[in-house]
Protein backbone atom coordinates (compact mmCIF):
# COMPACT_ATOMS: atom_id res chain seq x y z
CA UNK A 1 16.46 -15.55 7.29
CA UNK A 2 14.87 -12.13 6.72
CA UNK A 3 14.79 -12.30 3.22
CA UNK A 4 13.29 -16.31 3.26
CA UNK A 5 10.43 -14.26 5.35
CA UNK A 6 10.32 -11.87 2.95
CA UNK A 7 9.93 -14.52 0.00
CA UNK A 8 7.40 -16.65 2.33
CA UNK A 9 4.98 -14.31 3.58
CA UNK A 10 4.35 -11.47 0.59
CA UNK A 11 3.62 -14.20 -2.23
CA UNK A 12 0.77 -15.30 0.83
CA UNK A 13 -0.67 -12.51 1.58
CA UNK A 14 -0.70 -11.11 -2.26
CA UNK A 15 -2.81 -14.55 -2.07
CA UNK A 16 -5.17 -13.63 0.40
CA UNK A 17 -6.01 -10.07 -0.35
CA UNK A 18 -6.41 -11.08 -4.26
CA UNK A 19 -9.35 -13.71 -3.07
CA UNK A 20 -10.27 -10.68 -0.86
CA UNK A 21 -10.77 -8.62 -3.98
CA UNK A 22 -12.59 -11.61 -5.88
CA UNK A 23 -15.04 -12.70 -2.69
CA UNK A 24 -15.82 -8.60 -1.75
CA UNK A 25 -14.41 -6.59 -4.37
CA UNK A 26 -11.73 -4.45 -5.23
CA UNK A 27 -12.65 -1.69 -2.82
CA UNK A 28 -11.90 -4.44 0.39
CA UNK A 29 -8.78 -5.37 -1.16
CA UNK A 30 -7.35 -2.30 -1.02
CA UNK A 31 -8.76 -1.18 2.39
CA UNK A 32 -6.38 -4.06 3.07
CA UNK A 33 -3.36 -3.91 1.13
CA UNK A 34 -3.18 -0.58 2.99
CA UNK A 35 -1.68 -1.92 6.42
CA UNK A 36 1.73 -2.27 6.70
CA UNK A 37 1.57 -6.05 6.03
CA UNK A 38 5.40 -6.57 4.51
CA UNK A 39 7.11 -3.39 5.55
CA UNK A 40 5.89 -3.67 8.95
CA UNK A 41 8.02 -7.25 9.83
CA UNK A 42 11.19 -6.28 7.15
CA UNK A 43 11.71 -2.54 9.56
CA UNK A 44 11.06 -4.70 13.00
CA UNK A 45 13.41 -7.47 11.84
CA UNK A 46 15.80 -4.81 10.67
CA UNK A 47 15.58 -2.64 14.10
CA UNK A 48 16.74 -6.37 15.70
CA UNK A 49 19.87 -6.19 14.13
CA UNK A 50 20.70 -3.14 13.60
CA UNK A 51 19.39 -0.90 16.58
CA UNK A 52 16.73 1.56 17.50
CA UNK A 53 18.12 4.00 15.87
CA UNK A 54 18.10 2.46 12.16
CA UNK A 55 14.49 1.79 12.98
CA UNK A 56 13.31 4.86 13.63
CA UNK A 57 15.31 6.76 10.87
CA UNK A 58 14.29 3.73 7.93
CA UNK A 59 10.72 4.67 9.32
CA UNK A 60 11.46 8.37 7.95
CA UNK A 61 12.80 6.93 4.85
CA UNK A 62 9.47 5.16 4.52
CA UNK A 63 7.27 7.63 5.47
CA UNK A 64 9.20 9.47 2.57
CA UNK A 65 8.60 6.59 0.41
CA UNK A 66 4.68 7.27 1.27
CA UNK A 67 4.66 10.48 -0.90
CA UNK A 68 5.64 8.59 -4.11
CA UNK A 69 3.21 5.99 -3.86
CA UNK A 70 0.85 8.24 -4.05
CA UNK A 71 2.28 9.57 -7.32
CA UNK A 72 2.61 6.23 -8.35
CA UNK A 73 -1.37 5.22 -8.16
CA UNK A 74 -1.95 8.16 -10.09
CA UNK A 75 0.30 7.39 -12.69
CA UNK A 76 -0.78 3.90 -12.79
CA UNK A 77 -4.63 4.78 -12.87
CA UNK A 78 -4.21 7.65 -15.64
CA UNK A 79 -1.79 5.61 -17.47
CA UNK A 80 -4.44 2.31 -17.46
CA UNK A 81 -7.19 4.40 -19.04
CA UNK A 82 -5.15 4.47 -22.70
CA UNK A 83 -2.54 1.70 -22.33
CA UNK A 84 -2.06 -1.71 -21.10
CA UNK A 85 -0.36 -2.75 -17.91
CA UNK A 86 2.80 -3.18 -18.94
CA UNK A 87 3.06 0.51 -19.91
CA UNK A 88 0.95 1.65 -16.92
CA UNK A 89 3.47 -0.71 -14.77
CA UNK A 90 6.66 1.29 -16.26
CA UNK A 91 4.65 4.64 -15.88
CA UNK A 92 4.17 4.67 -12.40
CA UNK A 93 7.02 3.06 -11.85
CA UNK A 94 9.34 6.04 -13.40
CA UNK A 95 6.74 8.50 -11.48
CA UNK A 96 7.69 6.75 -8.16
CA UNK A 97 11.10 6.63 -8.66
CA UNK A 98 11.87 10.31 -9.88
CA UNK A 99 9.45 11.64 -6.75
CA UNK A 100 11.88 9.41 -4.55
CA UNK A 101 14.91 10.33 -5.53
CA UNK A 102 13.94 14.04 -5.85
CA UNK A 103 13.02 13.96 -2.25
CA UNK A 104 15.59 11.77 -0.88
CA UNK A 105 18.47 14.61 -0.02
CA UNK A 106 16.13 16.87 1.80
CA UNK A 107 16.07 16.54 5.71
CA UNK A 108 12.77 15.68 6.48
CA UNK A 109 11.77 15.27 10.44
CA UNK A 110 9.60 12.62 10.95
CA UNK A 111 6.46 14.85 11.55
CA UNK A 112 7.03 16.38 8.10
CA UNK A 113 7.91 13.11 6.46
CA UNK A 114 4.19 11.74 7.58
CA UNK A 115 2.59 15.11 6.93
CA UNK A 116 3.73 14.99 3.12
CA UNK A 117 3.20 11.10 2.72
CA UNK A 118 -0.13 11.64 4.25
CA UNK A 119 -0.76 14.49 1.67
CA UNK A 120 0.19 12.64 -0.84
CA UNK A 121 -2.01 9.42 -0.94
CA UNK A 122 -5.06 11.45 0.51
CA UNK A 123 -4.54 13.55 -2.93
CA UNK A 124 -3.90 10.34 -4.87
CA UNK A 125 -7.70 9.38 -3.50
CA UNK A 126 -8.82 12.68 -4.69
CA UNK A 127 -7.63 12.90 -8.16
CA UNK A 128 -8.55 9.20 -8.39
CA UNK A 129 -11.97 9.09 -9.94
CA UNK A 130 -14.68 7.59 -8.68
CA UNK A 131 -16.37 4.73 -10.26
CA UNK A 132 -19.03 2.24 -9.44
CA UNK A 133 -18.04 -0.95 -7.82
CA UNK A 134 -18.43 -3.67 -9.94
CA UNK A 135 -18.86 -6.30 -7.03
CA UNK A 136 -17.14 -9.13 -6.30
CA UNK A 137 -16.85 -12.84 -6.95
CA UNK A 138 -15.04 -12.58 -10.03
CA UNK A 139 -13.59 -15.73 -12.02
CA UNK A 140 -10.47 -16.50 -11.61
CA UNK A 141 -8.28 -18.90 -13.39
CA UNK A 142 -6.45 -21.87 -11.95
CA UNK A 143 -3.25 -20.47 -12.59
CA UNK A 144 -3.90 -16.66 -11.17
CA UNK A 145 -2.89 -16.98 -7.64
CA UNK A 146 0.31 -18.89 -8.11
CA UNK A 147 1.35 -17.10 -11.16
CA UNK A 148 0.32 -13.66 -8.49
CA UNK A 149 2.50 -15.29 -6.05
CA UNK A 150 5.74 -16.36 -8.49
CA UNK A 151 5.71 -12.24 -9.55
CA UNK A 152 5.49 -11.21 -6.15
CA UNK A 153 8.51 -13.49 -4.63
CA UNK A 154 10.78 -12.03 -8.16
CA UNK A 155 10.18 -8.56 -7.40
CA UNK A 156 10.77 -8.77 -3.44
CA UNK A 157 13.79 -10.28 -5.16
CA UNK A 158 14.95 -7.84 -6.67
CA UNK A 159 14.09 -4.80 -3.99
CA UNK A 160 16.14 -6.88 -1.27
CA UNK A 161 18.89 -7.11 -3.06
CA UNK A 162 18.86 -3.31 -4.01
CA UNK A 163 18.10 -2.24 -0.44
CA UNK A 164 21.16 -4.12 0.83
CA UNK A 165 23.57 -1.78 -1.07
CA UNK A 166 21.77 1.41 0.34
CA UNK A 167 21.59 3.78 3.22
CA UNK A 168 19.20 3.84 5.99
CA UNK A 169 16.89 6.72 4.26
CA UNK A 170 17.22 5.58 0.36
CA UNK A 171 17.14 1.95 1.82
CA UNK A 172 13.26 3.14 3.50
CA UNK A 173 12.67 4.38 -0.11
CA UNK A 174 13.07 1.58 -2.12
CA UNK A 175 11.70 -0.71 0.77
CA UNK A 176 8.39 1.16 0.59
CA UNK A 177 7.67 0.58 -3.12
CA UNK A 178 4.16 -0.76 -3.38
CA UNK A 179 4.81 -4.39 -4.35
CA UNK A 180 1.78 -5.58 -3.01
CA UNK A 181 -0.42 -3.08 -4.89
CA UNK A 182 1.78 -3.42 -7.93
CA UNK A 183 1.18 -7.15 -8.44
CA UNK A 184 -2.45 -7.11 -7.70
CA UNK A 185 -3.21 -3.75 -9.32
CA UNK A 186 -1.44 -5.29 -12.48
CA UNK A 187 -4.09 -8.27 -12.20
CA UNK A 188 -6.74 -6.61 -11.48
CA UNK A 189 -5.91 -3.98 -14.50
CA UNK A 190 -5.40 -6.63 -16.67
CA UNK A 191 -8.24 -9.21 -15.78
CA UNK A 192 -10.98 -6.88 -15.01
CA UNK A 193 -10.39 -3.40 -16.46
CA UNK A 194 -9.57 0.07 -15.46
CA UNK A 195 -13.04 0.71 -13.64
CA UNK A 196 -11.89 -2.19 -11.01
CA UNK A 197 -8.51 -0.67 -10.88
CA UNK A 198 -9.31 2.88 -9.93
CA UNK A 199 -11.50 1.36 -7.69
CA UNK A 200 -8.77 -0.45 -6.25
CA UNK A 201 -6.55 2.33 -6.13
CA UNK A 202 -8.68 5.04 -4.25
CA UNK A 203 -9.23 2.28 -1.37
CA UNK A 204 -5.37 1.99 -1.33
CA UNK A 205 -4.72 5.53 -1.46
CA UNK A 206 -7.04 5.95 1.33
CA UNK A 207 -6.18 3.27 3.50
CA UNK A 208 -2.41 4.10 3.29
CA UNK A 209 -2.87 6.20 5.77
CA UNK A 210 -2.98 3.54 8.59
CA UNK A 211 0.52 2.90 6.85
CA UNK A 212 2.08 6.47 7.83
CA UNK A 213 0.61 6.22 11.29
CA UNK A 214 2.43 3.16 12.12
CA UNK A 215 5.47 4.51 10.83
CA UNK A 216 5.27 7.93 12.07
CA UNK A 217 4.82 5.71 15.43
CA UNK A 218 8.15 3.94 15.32
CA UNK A 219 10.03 6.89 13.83
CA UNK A 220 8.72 8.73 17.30
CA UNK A 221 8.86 6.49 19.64
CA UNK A 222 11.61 3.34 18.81
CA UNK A 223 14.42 5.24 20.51
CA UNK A 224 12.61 6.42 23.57
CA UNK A 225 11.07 3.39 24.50
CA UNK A 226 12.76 0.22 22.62
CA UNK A 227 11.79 -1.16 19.58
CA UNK A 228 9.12 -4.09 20.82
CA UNK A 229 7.00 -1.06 22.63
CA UNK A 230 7.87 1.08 19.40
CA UNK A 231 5.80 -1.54 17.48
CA UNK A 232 3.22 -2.25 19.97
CA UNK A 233 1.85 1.80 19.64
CA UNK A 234 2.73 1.16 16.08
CA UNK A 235 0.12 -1.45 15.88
CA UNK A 236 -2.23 0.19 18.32
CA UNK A 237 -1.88 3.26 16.14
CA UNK A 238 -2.61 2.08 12.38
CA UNK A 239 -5.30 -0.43 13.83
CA UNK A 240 -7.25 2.90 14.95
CA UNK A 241 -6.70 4.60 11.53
CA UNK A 242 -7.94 1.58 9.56
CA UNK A 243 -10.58 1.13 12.03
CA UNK A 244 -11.70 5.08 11.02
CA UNK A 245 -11.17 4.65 7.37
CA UNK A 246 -13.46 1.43 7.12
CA UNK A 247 -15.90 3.14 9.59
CA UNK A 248 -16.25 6.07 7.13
CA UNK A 249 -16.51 3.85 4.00
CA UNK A 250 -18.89 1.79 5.06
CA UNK A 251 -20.97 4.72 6.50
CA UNK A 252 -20.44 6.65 2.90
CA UNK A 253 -21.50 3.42 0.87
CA UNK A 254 -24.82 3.27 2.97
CA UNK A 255 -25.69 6.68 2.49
CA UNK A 256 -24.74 6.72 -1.57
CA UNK A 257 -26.61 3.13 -2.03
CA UNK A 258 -29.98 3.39 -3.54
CA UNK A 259 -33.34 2.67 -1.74
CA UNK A 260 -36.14 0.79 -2.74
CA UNK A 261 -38.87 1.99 -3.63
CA UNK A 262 -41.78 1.56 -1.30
CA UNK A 263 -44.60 -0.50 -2.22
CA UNK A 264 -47.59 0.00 -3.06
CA UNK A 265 -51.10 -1.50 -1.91
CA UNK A 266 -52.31 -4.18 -4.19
């Protein structure tokens, strides 16, 4: 059942946030993919049947997961600027997985888990560079969204099946990689250049954050007061940090967009 959710709702909402990017452009679709749309259910679904206890330490194992994302949207980003998706897909992909398993045997609380996966995608925003927005209402061809959708159900394939095999922490790892952003950041890279990409990526990087406070949330909390609660200050939580990040981007885009000039008498 929890992998038939898995296949049913990522392909949709790699839908959704795609004609997000098209309608408003890429910086709204990755204020978006930010939230912990997938990772979210698969963690509240697992906590079900496994316990509290697996919830809360898979949240650490994704809040580890957090600090190689960020390496992986650098990767990607500095990757895209002299090669082509498929090697900017590999790239990042190799960055996230040696920064994961690196990490994976240290003993990280959950405060220090969040603190470094918060680090790490605020960085990834700040080495990022920052280009114009190109806008949205891009074209898009018939076949994009299903062909987006058909990639996205293979590769939540393939990360169920090699979660099964693992532990609760290196399960959290591998759960976490950004399948989401990869399949719409290969689209986007591909269809309309590196400019829209980066400017994909920095809203990602930034809006990530809403990810480790929902986690951080559940890693705290799950065992003290049950897992439905857990999620329910989860929620509460990353709602308020996406609610601050798209406060302070809109705010930032009205202050850096130019002014008409005033007009003259006739």
């Amino acid at each position: 059942m929890l992998f038939l959710i898995k296949l049913t709702i990522t392909p949709v909402l790699v839908a959704l946030m795609s004609l997000v990017a098209r309608r408003w452009g890429p910086t709204w679709g990755g204020l978006l993919i930010g939230l912990p749309w997938m990772t979210g259910p698969i963690l509240f679904f697992l906590g079900l049947e496994y316990g509290e206890g697996y919830a809360a330490r898979t949240s650490v194992g994704i809040l580890i997961g957090a600090i190689g994302i960020g390496a992986y949207i650098v990767a990607y980003v500095y990757t895209a600027r002299v090669a082509s998706w498929p090697i900017s897909l590999l790239a990042s992909s190799i960055a996230y997985a040696i920064t994961g398993y690196l990490i994976s045997g240290n003993d990280f609380s959950p405060w220090l888990a969040a603190l470094c996966g918060a680090a790490s995608l605020i960085s990834a925003h700040l080495i990022v560079p920052k280009v114009v927005d190109s806008g949205g209402l891009r074209f898009l061809p018939w076949w994009d969204i299903p062909m987006r959708m058909l990639a996205t159900a293979v590769l939540v394939g393939v990360i169920t099946v090699s979660a099964e095999v693992l532990g609760p922490e290196l399960s959290g790892i591998v759960a976490s990689y950004p399948v989401i952003l990869a399949i719409i950041g290969v689209f986007t890279h591909s269809q309309w250049g590196w400019t829209a990409l980066a400017q994909l990526a920095r809203g990602v990087a930034i809006s990530l954050t809403s990810f480790v406070a929902f986690f951080l949330v559940v890693a705290l909390t799950a065992e003290a007061v049950g897992l439905i609660w857990a999620f329910v200050l989860a929620v509460l939580a990353a709602l308020t940090t996406s609610a601050a990040v798209l406060f302070s981007t809109t705010n930032r885009q009205k202050r850096t967009r130019p002014r008409e000039a005033p007009k003259t008498a006739q």
